[in-house]
PDB file of N, CA and C in Angstrom:
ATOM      1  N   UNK A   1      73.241 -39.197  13.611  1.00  0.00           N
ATOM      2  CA  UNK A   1      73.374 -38.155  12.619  1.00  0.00           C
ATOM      3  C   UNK A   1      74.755 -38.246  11.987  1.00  0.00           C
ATOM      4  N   UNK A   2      74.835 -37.780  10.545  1.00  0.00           N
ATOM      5  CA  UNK A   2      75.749 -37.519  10.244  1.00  0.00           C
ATOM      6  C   UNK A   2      76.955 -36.293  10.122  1.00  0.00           C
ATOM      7  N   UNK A   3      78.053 -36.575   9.367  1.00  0.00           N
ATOM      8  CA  UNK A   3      78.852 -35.624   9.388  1.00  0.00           C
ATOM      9  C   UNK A   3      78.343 -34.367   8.878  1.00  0.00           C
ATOM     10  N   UNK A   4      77.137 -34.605   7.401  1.00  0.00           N
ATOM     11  CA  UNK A   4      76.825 -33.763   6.567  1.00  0.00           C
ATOM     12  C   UNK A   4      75.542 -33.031   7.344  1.00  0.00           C
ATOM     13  N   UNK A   5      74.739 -33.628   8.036  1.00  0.00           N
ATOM     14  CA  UNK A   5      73.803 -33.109   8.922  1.00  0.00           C
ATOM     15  C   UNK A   5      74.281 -32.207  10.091  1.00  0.00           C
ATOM     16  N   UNK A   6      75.447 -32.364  11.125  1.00  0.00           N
ATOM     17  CA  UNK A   6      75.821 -32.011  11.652  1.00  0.00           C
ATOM     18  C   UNK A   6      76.489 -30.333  10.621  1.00  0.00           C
ATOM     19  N   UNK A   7      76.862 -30.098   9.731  1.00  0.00           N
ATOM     20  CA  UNK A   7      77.159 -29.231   8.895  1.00  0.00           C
ATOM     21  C   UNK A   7      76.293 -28.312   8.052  1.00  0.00           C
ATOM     22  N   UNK A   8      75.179 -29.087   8.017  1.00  0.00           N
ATOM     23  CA  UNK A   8      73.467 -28.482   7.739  1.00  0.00           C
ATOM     24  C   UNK A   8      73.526 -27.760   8.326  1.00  0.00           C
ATOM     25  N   UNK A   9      73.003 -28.128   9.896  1.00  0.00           N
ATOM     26  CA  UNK A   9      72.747 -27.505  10.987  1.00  0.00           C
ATOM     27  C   UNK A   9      73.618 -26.724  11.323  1.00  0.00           C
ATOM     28  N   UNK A  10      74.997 -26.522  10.964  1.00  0.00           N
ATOM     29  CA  UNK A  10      76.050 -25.332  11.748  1.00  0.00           C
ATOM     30  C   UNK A  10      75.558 -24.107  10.844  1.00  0.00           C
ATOM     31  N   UNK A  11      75.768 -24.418   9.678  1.00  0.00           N
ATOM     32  CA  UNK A  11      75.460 -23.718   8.584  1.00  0.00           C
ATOM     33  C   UNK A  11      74.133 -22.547   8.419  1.00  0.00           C
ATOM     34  N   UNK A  12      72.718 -23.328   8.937  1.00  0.00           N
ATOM     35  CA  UNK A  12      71.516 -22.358   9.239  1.00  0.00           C
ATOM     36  C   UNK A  12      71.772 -21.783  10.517  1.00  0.00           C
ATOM     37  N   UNK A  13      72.665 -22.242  11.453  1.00  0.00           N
ATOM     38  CA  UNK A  13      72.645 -21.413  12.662  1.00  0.00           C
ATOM     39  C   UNK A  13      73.344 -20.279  12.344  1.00  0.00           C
ATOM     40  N   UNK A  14      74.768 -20.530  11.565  1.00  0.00           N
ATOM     41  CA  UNK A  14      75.121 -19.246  10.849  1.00  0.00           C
ATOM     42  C   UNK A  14      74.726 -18.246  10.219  1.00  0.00           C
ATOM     43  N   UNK A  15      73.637 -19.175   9.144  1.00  0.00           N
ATOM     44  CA  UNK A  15      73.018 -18.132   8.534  1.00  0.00           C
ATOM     45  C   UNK A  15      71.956 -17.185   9.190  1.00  0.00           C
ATOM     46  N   UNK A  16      71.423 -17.872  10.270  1.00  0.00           N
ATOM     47  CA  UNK A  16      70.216 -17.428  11.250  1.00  0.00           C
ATOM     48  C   UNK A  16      71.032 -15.467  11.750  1.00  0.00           C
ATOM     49  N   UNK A  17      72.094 -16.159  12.384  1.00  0.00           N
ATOM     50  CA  UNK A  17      72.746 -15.407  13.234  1.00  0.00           C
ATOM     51  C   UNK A  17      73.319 -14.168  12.233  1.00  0.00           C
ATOM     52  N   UNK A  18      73.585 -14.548  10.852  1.00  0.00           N
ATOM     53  CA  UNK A  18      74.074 -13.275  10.186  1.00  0.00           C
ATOM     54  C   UNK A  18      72.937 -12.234   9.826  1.00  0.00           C
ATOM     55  N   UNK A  19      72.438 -12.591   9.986  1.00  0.00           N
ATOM     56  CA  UNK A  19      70.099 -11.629   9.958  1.00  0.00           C
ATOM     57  C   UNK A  19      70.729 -10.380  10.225  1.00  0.00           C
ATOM     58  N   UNK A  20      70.943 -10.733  11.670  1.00  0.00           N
ATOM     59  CA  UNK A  20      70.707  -9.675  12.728  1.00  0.00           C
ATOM     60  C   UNK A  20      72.378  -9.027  12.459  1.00  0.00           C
ATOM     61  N   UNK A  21      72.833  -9.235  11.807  1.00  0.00           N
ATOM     62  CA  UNK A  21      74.709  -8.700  11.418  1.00  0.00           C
ATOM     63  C   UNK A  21      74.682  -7.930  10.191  1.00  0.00           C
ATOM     64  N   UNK A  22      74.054  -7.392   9.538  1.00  0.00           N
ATOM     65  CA  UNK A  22      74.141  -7.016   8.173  1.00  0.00           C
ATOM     66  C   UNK A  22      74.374  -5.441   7.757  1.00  0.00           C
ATOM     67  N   UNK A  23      75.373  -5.224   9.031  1.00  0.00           N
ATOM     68  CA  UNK A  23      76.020  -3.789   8.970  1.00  0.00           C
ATOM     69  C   UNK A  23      74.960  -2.682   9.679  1.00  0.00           C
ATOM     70  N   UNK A  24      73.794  -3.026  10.238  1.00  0.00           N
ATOM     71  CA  UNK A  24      72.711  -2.200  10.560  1.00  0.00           C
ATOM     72  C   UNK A  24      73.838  -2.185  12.353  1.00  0.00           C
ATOM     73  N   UNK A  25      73.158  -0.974  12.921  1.00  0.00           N
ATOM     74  CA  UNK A  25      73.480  -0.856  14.526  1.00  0.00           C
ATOM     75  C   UNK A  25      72.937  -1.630  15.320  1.00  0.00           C
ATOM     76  N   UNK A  26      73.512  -2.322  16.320  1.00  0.00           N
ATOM     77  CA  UNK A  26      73.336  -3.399  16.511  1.00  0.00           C
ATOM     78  C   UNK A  26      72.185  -3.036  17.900  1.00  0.00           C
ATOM     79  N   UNK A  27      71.224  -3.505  17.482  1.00  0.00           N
ATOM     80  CA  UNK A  27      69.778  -2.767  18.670  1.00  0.00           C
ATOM     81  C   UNK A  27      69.581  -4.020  19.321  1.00  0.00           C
ATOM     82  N   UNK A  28      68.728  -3.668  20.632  1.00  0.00           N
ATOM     83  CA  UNK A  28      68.192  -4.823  21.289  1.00  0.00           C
ATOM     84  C   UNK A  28      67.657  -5.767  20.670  1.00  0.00           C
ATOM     85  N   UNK A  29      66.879  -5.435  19.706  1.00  0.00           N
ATOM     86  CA  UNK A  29      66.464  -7.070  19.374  1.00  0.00           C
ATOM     87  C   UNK A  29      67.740  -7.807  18.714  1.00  0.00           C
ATOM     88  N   UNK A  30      68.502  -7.317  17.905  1.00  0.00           N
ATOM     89  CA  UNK A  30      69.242  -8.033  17.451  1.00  0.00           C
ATOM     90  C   UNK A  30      70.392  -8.665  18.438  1.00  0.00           C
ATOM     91  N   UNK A  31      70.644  -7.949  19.557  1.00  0.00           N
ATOM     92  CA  UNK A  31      71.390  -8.648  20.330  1.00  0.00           C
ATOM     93  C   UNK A  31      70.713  -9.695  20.933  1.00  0.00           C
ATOM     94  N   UNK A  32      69.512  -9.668  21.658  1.00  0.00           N
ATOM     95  CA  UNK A  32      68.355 -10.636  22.004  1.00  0.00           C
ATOM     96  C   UNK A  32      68.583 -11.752  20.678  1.00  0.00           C
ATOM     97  N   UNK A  33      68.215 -11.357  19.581  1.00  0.00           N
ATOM     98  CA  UNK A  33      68.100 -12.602  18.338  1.00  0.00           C
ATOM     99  C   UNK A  33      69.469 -13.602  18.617  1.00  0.00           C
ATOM    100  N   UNK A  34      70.747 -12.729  18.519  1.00  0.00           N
ATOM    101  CA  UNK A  34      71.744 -13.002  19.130  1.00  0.00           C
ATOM    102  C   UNK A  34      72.121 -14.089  19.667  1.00  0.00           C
ATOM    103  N   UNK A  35      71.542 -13.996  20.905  1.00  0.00           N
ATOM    104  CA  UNK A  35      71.562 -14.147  21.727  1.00  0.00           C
ATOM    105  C   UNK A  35      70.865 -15.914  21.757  1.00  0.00           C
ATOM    106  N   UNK A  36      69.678 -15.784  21.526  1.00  0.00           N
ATOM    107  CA  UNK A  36      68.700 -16.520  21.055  1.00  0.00           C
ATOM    108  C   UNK A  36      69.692 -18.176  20.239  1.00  0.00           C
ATOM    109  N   UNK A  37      70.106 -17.538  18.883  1.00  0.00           N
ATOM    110  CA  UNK A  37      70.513 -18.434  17.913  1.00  0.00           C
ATOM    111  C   UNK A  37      71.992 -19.067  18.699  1.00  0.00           C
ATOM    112  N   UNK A  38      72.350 -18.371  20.118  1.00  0.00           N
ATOM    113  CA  UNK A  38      73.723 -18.735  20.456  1.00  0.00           C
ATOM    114  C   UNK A  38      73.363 -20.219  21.292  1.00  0.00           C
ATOM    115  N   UNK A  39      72.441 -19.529  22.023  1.00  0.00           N
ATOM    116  CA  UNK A  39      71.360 -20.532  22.929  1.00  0.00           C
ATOM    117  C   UNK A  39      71.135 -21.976  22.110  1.00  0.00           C
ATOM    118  N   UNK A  40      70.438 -21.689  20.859  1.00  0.00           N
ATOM    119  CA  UNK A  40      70.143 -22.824  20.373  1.00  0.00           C
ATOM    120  C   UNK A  40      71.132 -23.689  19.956  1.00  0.00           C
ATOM    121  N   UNK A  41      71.947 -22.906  19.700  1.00  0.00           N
ATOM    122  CA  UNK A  41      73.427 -23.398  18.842  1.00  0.00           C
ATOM    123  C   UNK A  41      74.029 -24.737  20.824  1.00  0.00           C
ATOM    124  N   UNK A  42      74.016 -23.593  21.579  1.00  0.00           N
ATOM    125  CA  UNK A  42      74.559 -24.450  22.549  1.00  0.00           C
ATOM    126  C   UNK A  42      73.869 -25.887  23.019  1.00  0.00           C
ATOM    127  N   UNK A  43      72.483 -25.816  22.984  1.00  0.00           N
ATOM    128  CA  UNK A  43      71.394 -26.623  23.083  1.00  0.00           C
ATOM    129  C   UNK A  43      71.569 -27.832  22.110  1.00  0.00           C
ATOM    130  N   UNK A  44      71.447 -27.618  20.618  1.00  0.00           N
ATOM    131  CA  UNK A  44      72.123 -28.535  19.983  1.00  0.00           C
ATOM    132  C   UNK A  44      73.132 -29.342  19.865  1.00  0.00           C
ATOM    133  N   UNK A  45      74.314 -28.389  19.811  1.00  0.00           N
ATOM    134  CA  UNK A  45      75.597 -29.117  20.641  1.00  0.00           C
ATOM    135  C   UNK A  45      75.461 -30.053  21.563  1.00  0.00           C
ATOM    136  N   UNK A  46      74.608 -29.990  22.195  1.00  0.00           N
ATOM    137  CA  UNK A  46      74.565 -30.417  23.906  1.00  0.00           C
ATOM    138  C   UNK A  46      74.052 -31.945  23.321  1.00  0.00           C
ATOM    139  N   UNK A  47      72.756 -31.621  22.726  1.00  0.00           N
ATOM    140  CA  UNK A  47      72.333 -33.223  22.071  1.00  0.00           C
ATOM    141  C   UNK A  47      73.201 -33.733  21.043  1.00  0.00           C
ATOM    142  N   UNK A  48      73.889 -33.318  20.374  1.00  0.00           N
ATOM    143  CA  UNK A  48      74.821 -33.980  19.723  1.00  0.00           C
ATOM    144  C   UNK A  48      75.819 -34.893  20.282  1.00  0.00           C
ATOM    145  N   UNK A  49      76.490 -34.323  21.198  1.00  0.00           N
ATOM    146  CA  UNK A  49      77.534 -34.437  22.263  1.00  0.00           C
ATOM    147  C   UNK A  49      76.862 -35.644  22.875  1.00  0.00           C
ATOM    148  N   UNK A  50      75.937 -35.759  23.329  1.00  0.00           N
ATOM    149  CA  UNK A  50      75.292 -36.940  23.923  1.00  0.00           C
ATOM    150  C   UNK A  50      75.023 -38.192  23.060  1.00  0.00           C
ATOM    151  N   UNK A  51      75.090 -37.681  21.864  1.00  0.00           N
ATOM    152  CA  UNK A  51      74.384 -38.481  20.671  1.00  0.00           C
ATOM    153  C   UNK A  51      75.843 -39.249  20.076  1.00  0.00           C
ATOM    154  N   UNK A  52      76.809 -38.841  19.794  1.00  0.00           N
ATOM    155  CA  UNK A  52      78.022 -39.215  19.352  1.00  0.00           C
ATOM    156  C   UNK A  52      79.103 -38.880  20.096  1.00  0.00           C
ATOM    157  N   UNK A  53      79.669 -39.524  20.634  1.00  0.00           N
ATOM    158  CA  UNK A  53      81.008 -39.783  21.852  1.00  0.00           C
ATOM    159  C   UNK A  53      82.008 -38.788  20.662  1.00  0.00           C
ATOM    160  N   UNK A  54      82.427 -38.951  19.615  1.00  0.00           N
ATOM    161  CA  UNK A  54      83.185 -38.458  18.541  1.00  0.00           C
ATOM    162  C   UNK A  54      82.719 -36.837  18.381  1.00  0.00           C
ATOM    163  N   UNK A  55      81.790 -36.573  18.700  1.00  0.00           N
ATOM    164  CA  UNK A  55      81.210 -35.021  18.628  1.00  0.00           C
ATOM    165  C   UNK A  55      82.143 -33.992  18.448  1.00  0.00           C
ATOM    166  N   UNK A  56      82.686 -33.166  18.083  1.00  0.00           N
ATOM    167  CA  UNK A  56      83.578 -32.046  18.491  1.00  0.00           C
ATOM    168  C   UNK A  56      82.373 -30.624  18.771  1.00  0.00           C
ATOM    169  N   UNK A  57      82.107 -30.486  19.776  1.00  0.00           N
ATOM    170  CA  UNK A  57      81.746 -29.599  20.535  1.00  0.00           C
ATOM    171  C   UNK A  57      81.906 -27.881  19.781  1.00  0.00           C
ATOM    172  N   UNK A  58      83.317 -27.553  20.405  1.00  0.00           N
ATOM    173  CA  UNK A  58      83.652 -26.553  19.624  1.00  0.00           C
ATOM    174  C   UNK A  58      83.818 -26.296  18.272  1.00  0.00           C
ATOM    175  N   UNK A  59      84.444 -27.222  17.578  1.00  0.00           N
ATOM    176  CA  UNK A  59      84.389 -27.005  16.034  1.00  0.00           C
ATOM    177  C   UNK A  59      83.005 -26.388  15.489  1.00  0.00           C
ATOM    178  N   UNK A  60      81.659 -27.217  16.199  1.00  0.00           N
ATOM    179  CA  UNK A  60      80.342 -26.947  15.445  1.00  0.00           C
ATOM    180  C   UNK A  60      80.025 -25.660  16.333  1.00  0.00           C
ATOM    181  N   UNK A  61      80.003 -25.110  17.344  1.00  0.00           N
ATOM    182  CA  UNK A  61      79.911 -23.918  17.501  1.00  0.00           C
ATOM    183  C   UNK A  61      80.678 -22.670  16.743  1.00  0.00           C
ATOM    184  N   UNK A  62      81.906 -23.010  16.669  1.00  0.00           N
ATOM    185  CA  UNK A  62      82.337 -22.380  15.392  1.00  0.00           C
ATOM    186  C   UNK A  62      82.083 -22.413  14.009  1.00  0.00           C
ATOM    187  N   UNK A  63      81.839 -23.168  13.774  1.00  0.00           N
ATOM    188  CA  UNK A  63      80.941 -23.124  12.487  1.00  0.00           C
ATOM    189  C   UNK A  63      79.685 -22.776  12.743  1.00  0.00           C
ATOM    190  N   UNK A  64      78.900 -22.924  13.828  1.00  0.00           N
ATOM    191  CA  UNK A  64      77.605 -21.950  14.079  1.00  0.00           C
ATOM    192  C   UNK A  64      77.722 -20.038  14.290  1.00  0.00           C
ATOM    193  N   UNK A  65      79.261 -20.041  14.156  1.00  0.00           N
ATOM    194  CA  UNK A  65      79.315 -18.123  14.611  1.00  0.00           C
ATOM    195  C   UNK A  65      79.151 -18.460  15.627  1.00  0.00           C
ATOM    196  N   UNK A  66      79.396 -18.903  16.647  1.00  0.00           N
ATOM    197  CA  UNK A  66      78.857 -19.035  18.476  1.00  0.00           C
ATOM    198  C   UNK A  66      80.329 -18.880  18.718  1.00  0.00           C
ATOM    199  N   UNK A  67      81.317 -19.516  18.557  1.00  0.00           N
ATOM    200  CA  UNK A  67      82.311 -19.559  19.139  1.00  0.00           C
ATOM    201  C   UNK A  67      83.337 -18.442  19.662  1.00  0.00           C
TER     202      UNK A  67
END
């Protein structure tokens, strides 16, 4: 994968994760959703990281809102 793919993907996890952020009180599901998109975010990472020795880990969780 690339740099720009790797940036796709931070990008919809962000956007995923801002759903459930949009000034409403923050209720169980949205912490669950939360919760959810943090999961995936880490999951991805995880295959990335395996996928490219060069990976930066944290950077793309931060750019996913996970960090």
């Amino acid at each position: 994968m690339t740099r720009k793919d790797y940036e796709a993907i931070a990008a919809a996890m962000k956007t995923a994760r801002s759903y459930s952020q949009r000034g409403e009180p923050l209720t169980i599901h949205a912490a669950n959703f939360n919760c959810g998109v943090s999961n995936a975010a880490q999951r991805i990472a995880d295959h990335c990281a395996a996928d490219n020795p060069r990976f930066d880990r944290q950077r793309f969780l931060k750019a996913c809102g996970v960090a």
